[in-house]
Protein backbone atom coordinates (compact mmCIF):
# COMPACT_ATOMS: atom_id res chain seq x y z
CA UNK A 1 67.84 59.81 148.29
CA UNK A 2 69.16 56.77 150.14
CA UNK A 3 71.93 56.95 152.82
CA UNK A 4 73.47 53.99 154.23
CA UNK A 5 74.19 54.38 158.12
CA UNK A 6 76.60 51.95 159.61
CA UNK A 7 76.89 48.37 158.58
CA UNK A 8 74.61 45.29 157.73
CA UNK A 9 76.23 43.02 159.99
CA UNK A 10 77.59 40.96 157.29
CA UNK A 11 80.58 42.74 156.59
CA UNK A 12 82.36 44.18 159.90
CA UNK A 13 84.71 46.65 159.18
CA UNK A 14 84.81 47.05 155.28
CA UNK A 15 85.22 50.15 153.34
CA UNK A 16 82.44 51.51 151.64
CA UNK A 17 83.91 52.64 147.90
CA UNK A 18 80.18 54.18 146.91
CA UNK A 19 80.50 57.98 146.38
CA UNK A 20 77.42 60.15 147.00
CA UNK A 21 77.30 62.27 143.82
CA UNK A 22 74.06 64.28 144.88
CA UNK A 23 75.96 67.24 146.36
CA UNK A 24 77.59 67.83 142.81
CA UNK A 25 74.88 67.20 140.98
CA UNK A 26 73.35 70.13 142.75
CA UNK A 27 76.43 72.09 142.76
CA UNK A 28 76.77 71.57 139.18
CA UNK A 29 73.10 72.31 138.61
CA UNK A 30 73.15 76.28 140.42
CA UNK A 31 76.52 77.21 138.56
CA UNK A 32 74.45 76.45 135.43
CA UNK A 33 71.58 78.59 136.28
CA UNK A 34 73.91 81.20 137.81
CA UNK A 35 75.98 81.30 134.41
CA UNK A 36 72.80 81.21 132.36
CA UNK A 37 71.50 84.40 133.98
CA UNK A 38 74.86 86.32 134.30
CA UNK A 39 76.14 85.61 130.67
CA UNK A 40 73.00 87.71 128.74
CA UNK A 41 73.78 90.37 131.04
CA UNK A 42 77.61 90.69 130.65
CA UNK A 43 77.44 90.21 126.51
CA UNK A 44 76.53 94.10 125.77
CA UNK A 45 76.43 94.72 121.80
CA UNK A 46 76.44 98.08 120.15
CA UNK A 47 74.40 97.79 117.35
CA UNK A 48 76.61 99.38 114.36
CA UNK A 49 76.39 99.86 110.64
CA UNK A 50 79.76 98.77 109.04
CA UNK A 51 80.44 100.93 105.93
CA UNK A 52 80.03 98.13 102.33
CA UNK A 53 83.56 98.51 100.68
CA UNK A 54 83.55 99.25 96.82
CA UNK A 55 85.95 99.80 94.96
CA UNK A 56 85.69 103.29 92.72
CA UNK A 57 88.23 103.61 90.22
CA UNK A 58 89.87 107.14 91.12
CA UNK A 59 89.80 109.95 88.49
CA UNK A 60 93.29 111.34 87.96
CA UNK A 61 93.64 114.93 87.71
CA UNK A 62 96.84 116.79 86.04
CA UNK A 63 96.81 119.24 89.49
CA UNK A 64 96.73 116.21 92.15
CA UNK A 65 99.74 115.51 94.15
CA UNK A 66 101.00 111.64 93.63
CA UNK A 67 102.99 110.41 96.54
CA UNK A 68 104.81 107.17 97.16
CA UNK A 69 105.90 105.99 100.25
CA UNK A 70 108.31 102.67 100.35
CA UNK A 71 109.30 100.42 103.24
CA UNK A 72 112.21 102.62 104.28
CA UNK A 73 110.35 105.53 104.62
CA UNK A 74 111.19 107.17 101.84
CA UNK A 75 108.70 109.87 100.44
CA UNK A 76 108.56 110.31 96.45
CA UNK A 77 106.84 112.86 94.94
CA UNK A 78 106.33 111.57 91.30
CA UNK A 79 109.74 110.59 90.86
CA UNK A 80 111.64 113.08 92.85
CA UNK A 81 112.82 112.26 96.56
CA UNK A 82 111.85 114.21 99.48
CA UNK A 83 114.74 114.17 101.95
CA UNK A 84 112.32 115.12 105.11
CA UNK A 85 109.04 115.77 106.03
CA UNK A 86 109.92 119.58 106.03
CA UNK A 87 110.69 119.89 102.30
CA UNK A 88 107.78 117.77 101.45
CA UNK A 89 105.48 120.45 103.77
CA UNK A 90 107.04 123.20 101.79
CA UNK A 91 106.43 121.73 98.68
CA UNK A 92 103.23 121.13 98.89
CA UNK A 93 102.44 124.45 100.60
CA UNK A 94 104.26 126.30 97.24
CA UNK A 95 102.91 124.12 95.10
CA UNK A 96 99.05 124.38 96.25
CA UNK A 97 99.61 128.76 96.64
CA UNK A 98 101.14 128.27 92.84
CA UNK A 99 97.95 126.25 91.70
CA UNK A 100 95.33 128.51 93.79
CA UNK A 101 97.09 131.55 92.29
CA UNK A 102 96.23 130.11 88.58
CA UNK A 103 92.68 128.77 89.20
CA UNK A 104 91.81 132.45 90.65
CA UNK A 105 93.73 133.52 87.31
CA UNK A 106 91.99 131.52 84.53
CA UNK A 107 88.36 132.83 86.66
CA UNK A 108 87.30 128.88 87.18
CA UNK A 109 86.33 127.63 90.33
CA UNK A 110 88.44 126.81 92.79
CA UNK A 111 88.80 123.33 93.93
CA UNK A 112 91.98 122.59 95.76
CA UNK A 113 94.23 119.64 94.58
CA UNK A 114 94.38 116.08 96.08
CA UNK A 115 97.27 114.12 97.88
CA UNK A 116 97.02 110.67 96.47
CA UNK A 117 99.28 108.38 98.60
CA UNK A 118 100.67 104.85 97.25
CA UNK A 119 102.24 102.54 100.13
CA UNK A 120 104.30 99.68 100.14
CA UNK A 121 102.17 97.09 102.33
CA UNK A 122 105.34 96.96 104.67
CA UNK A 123 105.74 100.41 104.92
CA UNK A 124 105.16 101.20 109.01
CA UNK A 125 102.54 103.25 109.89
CA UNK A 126 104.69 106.21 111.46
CA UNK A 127 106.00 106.94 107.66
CA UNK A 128 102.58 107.31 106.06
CA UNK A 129 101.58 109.18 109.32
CA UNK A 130 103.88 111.71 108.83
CA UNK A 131 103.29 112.33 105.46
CA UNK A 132 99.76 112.85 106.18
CA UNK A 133 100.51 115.56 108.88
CA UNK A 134 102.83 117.09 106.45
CA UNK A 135 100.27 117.14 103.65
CA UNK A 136 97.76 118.67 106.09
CA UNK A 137 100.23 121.53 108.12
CA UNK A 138 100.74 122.53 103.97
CA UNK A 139 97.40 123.27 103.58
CA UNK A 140 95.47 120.08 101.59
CA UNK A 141 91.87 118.93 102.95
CA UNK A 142 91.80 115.99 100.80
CA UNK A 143 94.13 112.88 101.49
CA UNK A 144 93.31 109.85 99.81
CA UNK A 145 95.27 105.94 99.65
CA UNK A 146 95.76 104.57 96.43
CA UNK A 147 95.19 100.82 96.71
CA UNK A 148 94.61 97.54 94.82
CA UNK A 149 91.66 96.32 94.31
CA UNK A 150 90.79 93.03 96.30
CA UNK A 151 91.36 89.94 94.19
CA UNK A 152 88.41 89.29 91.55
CA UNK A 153 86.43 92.31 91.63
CA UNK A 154 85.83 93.99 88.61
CA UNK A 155 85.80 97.61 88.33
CA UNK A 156 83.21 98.98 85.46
């Protein structure tokens, strides 16, 4: 490192326009080290298994419930309107006691019906949310979406 003290004699009174850059340089040169430390230490990854999406064609039984919801929030079942979430809950609840009561009749096993729901992709979440909670307060354990499948897969 070189400093220059006072002057040469040669030029009395001029203004020295050299900047001494070692101070930043070192400056510079800790951050770097101080962020290369830190940063390993601050990124913290969970180490996950994301679930592979297929695309399994549903099988559609006479005794499942089809549901539609649109973007005003109206519930269909098949092709009759619900006016609230309280019909649709008693619905379902007289409908699943109705098909219980004839599985337990005909002596075959008992395997409760399914809510399939179809969306429209603006329908808000609150809408499909309560039709879920209805669903479940009527007595269903199985609640599945009806979708699309994603653009140039082929189902077999």
């Amino acid at each position: 490192m070189a400093m220059s003290v006072g002057s040469d004699g040669d030029s009395d009174g001029a203004i020295m326009s050299e900047i001494n850059t070692t101070p930043l340089v070192d400056v510079m040169l800790v951050l770097l080290i101080i962020f290369l430390i830190t940063v390993p230490v601050v990124i913290q990854t969970v180490p996950l298994k994301l679930p592979v999406v297929t695309n399994i064609p549903t099988t559609t039984k006479p005794e499942n419930v089809p549901l539609s919801v649109d973007k005003n929030c109206d519930v269909f079942w098949g092709l009759g309107k619900m006016e609230s979430n309280d019909a649709l809950r008693e619905k379902g609840s007289a409908y699943l006691l109705k098909e219980v009561d004839r599985l337990k009749a005909a002596g075959a096993k008992i395997e409760l019906p399914e809510v399939h729901i179809r969306a429209d992709s603006d329908t808000e979440y609150r809408c499909v949310g309560g039709v879920i909670f209805a669903m479940q307060r009527a007595g269903y354990q199985k609640i599945g979406f009806i979708s699309e499948p994603p653009i140039g897969t082929v189902t077999r």
